[in-house]
PDB file of N, CA and C in Angstrom:
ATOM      1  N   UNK A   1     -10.456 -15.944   6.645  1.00  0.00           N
ATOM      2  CA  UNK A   1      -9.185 -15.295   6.386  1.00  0.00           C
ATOM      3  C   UNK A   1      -8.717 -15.660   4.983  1.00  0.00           C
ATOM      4  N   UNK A   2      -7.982 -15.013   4.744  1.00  0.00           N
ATOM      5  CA  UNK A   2      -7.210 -14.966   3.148  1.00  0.00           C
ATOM      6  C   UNK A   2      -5.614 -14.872   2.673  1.00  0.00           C
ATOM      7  N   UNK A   3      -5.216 -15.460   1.850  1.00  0.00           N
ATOM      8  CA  UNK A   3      -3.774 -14.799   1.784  1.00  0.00           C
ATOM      9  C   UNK A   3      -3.215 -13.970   2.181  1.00  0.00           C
ATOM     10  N   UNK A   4      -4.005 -12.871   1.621  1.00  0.00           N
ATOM     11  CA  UNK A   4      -3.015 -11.389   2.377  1.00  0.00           C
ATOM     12  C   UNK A   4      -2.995 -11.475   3.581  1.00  0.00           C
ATOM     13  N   UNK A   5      -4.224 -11.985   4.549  1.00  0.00           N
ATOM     14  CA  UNK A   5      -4.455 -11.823   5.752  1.00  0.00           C
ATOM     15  C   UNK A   5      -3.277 -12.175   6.640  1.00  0.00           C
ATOM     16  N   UNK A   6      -2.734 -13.511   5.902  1.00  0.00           N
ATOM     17  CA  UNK A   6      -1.530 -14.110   6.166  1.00  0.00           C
ATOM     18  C   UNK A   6       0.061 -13.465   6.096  1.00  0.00           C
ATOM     19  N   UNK A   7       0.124 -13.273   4.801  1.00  0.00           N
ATOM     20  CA  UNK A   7       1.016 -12.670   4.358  1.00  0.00           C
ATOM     21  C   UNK A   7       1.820 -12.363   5.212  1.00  0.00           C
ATOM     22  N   UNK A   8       3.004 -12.695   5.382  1.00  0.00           N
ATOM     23  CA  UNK A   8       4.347 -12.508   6.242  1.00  0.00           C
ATOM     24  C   UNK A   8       3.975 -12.624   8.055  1.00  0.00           C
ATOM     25  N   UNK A   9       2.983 -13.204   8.116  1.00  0.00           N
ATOM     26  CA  UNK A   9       3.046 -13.843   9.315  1.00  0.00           C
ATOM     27  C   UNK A   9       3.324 -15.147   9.684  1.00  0.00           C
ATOM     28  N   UNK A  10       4.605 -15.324  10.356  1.00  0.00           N
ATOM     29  CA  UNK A  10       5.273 -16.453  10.469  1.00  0.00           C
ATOM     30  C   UNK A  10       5.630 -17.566   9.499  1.00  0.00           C
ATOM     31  N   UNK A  11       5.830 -16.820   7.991  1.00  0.00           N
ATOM     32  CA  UNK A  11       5.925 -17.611   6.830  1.00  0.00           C
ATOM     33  C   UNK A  11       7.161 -18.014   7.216  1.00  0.00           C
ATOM     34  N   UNK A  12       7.408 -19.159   6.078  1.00  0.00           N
ATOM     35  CA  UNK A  12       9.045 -20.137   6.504  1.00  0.00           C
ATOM     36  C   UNK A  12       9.080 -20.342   5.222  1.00  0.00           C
ATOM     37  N   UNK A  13       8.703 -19.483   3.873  1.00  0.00           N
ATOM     38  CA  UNK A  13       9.225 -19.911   2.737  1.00  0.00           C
ATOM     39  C   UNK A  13       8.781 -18.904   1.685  1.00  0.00           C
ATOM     40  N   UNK A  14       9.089 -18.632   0.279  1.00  0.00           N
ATOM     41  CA  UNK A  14       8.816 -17.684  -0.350  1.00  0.00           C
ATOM     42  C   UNK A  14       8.993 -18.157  -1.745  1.00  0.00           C
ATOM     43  N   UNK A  15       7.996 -17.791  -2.396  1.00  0.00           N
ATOM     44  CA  UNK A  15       7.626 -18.929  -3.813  1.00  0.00           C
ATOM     45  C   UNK A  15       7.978 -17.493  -4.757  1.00  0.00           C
ATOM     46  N   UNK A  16       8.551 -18.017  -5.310  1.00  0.00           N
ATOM     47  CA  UNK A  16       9.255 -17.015  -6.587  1.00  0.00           C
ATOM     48  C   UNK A  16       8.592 -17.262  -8.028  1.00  0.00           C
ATOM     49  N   UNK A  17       7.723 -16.723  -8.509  1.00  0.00           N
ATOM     50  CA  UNK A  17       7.251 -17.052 -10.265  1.00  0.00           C
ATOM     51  C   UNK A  17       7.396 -15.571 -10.567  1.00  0.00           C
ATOM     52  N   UNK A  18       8.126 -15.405 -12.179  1.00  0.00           N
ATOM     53  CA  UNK A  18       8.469 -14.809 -12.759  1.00  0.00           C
ATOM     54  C   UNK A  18       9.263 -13.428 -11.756  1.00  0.00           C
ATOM     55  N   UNK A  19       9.738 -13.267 -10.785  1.00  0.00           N
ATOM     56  CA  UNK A  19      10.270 -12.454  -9.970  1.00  0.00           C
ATOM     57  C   UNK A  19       9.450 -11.752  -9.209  1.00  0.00           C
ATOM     58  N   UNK A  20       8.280 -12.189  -9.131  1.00  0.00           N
ATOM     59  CA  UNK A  20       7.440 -11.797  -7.865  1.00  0.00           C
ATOM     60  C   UNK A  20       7.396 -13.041  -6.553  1.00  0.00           C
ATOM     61  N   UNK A  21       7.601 -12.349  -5.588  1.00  0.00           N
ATOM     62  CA  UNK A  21       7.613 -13.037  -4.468  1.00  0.00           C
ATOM     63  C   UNK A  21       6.503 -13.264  -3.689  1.00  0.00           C
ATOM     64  N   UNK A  22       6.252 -14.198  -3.404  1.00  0.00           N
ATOM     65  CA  UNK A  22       5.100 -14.815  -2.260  1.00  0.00           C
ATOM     66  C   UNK A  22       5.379 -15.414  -0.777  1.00  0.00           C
ATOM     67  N   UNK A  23       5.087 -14.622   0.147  1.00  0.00           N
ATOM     68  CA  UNK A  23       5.372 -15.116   1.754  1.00  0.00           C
ATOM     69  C   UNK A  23       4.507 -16.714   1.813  1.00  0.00           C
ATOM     70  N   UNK A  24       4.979 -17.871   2.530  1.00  0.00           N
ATOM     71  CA  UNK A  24       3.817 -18.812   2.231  1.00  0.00           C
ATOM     72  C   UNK A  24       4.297 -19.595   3.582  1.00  0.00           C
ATOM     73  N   UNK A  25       3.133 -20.117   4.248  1.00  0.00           N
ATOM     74  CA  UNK A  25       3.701 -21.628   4.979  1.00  0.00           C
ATOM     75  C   UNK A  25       3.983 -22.906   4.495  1.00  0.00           C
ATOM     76  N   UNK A  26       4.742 -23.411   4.464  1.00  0.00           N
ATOM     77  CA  UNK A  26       5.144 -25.000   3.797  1.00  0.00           C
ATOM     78  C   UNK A  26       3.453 -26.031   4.002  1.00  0.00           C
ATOM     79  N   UNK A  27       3.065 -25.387   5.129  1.00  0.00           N
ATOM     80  CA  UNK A  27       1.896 -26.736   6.127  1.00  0.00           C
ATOM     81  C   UNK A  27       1.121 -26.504   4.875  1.00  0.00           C
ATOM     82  N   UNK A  28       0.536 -25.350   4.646  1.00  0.00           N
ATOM     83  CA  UNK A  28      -0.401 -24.876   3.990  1.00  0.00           C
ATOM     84  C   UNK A  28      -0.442 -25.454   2.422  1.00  0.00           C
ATOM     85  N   UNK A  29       0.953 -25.061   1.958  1.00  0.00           N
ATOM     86  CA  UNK A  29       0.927 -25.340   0.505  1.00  0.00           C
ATOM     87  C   UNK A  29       1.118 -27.048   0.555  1.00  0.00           C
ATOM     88  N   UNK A  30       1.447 -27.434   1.528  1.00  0.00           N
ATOM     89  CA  UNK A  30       1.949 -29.411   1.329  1.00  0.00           C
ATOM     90  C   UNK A  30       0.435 -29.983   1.409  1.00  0.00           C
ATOM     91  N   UNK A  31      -0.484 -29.431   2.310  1.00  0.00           N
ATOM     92  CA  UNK A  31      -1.861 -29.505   1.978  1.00  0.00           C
ATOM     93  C   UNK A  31      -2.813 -29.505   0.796  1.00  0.00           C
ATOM     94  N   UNK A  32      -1.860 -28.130   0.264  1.00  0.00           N
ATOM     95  CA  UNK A  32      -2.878 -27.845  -1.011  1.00  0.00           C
ATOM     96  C   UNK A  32      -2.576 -28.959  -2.125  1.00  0.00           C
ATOM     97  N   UNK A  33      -1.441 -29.426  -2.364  1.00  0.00           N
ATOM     98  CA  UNK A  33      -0.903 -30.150  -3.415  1.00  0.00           C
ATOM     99  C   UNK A  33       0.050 -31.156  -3.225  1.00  0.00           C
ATOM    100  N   UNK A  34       0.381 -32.270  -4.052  1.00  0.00           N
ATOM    101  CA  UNK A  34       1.453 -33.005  -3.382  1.00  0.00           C
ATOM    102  C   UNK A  34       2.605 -32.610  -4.918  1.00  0.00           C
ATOM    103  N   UNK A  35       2.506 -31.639  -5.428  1.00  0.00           N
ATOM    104  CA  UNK A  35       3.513 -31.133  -6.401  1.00  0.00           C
ATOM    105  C   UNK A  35       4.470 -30.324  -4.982  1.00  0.00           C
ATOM    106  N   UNK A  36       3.233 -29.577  -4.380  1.00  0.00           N
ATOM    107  CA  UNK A  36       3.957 -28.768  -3.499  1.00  0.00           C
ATOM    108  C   UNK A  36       4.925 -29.380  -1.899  1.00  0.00           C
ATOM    109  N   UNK A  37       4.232 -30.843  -1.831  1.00  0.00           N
ATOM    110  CA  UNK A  37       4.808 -31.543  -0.786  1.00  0.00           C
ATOM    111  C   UNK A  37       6.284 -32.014  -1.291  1.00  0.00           C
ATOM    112  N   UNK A  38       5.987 -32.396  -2.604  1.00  0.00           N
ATOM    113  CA  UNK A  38       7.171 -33.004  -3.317  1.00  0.00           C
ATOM    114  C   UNK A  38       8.704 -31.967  -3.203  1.00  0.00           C
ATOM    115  N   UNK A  39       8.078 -30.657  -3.596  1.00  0.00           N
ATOM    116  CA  UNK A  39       8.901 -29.447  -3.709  1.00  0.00           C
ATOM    117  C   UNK A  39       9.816 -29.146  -2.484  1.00  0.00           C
ATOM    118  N   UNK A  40       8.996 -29.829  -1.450  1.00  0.00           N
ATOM    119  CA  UNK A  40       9.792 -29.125   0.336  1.00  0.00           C
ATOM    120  C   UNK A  40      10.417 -30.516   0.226  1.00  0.00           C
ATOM    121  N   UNK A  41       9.757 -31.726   0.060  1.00  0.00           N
ATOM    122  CA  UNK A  41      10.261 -32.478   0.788  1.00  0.00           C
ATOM    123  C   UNK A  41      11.492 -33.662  -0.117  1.00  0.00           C
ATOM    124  N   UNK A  42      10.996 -33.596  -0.892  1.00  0.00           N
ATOM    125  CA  UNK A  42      12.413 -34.161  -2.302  1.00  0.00           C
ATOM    126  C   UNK A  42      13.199 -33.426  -2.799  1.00  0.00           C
ATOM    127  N   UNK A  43      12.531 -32.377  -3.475  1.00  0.00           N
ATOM    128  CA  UNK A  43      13.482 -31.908  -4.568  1.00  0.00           C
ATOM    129  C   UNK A  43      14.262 -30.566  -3.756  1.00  0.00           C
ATOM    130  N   UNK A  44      14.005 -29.860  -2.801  1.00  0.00           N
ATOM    131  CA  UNK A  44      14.875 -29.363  -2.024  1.00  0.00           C
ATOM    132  C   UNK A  44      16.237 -29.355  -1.189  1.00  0.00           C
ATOM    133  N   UNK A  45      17.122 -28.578  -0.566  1.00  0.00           N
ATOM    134  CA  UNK A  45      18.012 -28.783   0.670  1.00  0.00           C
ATOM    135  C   UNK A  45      17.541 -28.148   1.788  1.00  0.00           C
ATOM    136  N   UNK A  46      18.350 -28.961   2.342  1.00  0.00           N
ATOM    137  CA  UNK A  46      17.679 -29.094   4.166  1.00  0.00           C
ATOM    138  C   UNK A  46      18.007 -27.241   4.232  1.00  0.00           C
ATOM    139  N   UNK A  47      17.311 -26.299   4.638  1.00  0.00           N
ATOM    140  CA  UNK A  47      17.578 -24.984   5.185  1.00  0.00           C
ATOM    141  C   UNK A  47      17.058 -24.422   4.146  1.00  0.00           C
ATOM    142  N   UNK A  48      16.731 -24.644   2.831  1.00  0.00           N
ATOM    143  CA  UNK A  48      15.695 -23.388   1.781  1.00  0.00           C
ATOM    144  C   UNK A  48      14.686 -23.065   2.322  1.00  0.00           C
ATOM    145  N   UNK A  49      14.795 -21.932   1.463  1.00  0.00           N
ATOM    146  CA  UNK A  49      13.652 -21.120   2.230  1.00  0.00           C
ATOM    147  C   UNK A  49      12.939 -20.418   0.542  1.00  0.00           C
ATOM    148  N   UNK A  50      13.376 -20.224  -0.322  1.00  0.00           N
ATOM    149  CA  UNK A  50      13.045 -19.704  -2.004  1.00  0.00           C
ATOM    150  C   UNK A  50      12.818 -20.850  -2.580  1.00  0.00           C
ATOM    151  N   UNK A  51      11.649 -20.572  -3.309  1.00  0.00           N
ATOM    152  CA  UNK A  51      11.391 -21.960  -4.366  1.00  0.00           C
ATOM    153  C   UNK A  51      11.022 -20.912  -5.704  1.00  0.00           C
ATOM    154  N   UNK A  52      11.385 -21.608  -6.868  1.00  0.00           N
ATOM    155  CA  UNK A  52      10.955 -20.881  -8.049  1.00  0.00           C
ATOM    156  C   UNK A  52       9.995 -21.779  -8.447  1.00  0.00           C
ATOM    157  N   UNK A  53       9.210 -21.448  -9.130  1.00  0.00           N
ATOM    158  CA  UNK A  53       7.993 -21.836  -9.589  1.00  0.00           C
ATOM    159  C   UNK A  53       8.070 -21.673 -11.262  1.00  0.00           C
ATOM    160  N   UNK A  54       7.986 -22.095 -11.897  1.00  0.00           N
ATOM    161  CA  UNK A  54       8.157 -22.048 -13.598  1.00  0.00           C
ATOM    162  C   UNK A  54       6.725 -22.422 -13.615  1.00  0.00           C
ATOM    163  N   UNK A  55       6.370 -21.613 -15.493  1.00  0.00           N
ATOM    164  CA  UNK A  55       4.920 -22.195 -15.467  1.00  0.00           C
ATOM    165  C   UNK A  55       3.806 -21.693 -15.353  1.00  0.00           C
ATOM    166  N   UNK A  56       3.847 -20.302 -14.506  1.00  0.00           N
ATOM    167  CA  UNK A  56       3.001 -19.988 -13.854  1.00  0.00           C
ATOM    168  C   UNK A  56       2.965 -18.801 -13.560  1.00  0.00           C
ATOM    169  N   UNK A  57       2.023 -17.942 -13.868  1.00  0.00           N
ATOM    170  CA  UNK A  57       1.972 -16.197 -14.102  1.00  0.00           C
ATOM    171  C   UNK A  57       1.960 -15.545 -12.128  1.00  0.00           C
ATOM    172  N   UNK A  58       2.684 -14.367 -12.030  1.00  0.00           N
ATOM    173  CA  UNK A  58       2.261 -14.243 -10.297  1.00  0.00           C
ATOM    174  C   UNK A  58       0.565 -14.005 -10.219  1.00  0.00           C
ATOM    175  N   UNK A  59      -0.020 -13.551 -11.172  1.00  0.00           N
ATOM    176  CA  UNK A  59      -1.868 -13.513 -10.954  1.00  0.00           C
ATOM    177  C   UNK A  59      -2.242 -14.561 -10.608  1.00  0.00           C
ATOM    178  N   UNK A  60      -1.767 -16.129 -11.432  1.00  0.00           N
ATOM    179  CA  UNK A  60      -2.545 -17.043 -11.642  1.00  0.00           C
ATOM    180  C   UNK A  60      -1.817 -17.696  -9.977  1.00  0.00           C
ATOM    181  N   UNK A  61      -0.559 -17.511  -9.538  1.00  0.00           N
ATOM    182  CA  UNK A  61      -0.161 -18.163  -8.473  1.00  0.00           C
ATOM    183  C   UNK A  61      -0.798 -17.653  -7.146  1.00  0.00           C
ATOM    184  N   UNK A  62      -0.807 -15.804  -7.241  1.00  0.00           N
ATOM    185  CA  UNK A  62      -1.688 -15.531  -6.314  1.00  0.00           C
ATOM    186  C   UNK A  62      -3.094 -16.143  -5.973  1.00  0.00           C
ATOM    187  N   UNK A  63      -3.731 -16.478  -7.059  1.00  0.00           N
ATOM    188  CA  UNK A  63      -5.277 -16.447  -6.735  1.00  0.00           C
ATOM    189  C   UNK A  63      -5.321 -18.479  -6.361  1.00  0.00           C
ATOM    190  N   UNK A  64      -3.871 -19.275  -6.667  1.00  0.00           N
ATOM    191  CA  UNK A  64      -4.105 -20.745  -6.153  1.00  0.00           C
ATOM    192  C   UNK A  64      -3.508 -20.658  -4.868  1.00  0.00           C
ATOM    193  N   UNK A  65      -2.385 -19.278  -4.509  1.00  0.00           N
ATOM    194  CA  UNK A  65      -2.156 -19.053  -2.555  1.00  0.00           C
ATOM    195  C   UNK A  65      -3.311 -18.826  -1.972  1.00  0.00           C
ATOM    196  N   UNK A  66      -4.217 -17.897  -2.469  1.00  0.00           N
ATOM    197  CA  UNK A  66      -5.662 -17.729  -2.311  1.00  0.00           C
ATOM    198  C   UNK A  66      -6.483 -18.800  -1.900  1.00  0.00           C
ATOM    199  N   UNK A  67      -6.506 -19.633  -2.740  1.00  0.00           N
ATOM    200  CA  UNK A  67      -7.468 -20.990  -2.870  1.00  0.00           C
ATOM    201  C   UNK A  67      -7.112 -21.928  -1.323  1.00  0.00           C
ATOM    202  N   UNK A  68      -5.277 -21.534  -1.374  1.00  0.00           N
ATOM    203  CA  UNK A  68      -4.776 -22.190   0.000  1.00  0.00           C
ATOM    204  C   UNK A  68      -5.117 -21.659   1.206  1.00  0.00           C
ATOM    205  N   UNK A  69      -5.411 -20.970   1.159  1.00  0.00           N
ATOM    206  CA  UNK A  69      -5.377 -20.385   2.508  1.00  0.00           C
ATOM    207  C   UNK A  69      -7.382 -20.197   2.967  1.00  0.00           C
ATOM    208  N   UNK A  70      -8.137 -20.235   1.602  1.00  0.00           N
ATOM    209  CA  UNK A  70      -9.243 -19.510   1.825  1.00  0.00           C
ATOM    210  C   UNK A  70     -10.499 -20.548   1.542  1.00  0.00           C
ATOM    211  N   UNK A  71     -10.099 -21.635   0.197  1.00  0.00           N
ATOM    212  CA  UNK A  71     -10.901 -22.251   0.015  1.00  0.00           C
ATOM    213  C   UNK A  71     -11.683 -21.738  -1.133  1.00  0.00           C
ATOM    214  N   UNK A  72     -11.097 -20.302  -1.649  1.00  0.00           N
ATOM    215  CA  UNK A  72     -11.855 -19.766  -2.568  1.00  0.00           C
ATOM    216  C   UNK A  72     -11.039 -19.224  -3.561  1.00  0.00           C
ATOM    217  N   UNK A  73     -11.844 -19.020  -5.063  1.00  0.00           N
ATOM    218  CA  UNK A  73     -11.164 -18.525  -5.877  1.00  0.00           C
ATOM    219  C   UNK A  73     -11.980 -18.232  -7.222  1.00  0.00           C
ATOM    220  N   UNK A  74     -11.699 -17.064  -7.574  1.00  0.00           N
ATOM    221  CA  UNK A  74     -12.638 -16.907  -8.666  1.00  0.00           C
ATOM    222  C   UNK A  74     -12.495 -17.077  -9.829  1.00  0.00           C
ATOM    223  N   UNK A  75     -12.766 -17.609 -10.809  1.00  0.00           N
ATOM    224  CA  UNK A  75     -13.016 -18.360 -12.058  1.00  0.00           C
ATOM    225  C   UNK A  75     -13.855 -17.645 -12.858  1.00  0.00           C
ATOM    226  N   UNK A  76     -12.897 -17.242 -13.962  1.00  0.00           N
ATOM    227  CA  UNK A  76     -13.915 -16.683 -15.377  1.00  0.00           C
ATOM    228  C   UNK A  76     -13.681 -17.452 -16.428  1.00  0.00           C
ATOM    229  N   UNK A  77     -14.582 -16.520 -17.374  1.00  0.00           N
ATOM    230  CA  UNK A  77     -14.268 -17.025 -19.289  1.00  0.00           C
ATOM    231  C   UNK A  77     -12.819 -16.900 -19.614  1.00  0.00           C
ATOM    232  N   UNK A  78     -12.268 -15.309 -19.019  1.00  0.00           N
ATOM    233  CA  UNK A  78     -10.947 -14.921 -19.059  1.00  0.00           C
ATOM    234  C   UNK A  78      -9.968 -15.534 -18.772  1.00  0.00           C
ATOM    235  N   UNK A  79     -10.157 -16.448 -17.388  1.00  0.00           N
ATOM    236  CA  UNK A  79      -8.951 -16.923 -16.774  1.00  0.00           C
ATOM    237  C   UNK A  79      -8.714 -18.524 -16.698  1.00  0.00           C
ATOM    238  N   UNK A  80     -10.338 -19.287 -17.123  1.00  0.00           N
ATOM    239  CA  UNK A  80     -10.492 -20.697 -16.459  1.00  0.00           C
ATOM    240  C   UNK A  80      -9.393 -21.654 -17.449  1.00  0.00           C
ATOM    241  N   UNK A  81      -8.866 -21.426 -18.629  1.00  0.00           N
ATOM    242  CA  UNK A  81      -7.789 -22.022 -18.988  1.00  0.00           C
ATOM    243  C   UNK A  81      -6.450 -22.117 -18.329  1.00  0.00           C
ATOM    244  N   UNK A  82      -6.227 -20.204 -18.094  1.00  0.00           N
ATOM    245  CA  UNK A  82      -5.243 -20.686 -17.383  1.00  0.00           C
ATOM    246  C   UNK A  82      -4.948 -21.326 -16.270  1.00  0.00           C
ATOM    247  N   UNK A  83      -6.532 -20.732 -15.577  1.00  0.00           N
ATOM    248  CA  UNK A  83      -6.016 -21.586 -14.197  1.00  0.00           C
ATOM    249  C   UNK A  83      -6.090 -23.084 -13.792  1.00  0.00           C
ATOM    250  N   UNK A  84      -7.059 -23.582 -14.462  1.00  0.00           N
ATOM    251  CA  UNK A  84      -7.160 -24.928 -15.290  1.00  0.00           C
ATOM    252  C   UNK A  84      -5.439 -25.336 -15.518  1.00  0.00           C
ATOM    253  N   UNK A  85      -5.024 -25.301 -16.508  1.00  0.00           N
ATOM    254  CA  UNK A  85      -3.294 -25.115 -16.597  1.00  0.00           C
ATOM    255  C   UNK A  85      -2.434 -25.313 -15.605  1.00  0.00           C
ATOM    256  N   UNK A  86      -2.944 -24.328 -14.816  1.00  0.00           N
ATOM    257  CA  UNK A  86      -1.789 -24.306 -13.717  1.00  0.00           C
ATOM    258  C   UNK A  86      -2.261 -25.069 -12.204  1.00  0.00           C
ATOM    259  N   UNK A  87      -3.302 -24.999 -11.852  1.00  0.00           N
ATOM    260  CA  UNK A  87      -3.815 -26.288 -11.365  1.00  0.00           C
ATOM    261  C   UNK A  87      -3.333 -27.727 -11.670  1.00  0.00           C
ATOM    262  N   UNK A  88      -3.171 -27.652 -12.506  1.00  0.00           N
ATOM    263  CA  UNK A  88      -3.439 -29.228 -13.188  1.00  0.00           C
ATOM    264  C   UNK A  88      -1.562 -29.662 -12.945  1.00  0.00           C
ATOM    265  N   UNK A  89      -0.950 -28.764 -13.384  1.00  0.00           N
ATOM    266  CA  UNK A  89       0.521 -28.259 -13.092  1.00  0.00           C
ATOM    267  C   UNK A  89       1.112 -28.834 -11.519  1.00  0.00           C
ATOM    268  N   UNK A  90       0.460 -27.930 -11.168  1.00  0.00           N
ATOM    269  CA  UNK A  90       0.945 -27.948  -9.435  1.00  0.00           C
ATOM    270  C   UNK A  90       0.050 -28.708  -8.192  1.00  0.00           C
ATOM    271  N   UNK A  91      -0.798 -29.987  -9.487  1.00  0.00           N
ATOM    272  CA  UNK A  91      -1.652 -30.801  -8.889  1.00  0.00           C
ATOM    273  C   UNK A  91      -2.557 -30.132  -7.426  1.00  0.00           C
ATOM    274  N   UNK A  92      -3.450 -29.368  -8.081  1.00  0.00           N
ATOM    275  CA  UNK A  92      -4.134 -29.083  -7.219  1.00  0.00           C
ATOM    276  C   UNK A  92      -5.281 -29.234  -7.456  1.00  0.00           C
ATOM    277  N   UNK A  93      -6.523 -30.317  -6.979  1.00  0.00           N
ATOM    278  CA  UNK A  93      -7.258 -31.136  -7.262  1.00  0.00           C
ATOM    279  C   UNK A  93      -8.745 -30.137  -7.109  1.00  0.00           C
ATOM    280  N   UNK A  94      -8.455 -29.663  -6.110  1.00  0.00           N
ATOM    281  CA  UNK A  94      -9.608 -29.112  -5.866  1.00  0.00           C
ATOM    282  C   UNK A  94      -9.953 -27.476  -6.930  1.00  0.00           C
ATOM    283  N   UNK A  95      -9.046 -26.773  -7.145  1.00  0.00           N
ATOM    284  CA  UNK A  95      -9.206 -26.174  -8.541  1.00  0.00           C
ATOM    285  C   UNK A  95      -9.344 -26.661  -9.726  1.00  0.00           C
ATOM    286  N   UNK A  96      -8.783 -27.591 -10.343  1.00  0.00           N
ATOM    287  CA  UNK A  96      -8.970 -28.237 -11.413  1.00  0.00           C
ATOM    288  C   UNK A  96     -10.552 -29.291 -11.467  1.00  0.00           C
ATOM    289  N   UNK A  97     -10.808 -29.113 -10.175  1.00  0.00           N
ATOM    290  CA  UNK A  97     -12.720 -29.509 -10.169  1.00  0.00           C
ATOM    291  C   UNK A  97     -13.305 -28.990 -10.121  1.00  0.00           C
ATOM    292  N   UNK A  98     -12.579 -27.122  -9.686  1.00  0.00           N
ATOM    293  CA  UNK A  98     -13.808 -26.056 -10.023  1.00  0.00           C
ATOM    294  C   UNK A  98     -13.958 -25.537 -11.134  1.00  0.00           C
ATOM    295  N   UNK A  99     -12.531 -26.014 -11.982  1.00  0.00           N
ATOM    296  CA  UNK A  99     -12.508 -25.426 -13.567  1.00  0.00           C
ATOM    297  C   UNK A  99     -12.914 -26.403 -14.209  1.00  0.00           C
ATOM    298  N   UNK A 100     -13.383 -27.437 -13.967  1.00  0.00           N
ATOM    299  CA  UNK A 100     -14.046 -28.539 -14.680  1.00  0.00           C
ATOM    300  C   UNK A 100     -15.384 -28.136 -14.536  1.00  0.00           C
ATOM    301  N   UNK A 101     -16.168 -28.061 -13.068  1.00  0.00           N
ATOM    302  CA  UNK A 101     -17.242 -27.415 -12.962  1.00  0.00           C
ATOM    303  C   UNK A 101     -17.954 -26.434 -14.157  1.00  0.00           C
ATOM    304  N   UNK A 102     -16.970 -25.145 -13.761  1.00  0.00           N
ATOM    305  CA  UNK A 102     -17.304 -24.101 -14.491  1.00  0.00           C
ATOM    306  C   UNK A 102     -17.582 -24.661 -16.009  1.00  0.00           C
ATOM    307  N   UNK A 103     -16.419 -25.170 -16.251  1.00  0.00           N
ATOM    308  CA  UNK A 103     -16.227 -25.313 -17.841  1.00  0.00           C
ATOM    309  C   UNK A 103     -18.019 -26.043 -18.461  1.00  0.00           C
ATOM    310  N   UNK A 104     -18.502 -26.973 -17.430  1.00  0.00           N
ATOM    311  CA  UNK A 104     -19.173 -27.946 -17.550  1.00  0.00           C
ATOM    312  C   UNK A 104     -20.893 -26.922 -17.951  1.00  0.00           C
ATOM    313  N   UNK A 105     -20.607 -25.823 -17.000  1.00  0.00           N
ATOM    314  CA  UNK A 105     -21.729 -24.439 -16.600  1.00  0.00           C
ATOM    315  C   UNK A 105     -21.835 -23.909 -18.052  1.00  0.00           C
TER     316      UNK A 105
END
């Protein structure tokens, strides 16, 4: 399964970068990152449900909801900076070792 697959089924939160919206589960993203654990569980109030995201293009955020939900994500010449970037950003370990990978290829 995949993001979309997900997508607005039984989400409990909605990640806002540059005014595009993302349906998401908290479980999922506190998994993927502890930028993202930090986000629900510190820097929030008790009952949010919108988080903005600075930083971070909706392509490059889609394809690391992607990574959350799927385990996968595709990496080019085109994109591995940014996503490199924004990985590294929203501490997500396991992209920033596939853009190390690649980079390494």
């Amino acid at each position: 399964m995949n993001y979309r697959s997900y997508s607005n089924q039984l989400c409990d939160i909605i990640i806002e970068v540059e005014g595009t919206h993302f349906h998401a589960h908290k479980s999922v993203l506190c998994e993927l990152s502890p930028y993202f654990r930090a986000l629900f569980t510190r820097w929030s109030s008790s009952g949010q449900f919108l988080y903005t995201v600075p930083g971070v293009t909706p392509n490059i955020m889609k394809s690391i909801l992607q990574y959350g939900y799927s385990q996968r994500i595709r990496i080019t010449q085109t994109n591995v900076k940014a996503v490199l970037d924004a990985a590294d950003y929203l501490q997500v370990d396991g992209i920033v070792h596939r853009c190390h990978q690649f980079l390494e290829k």
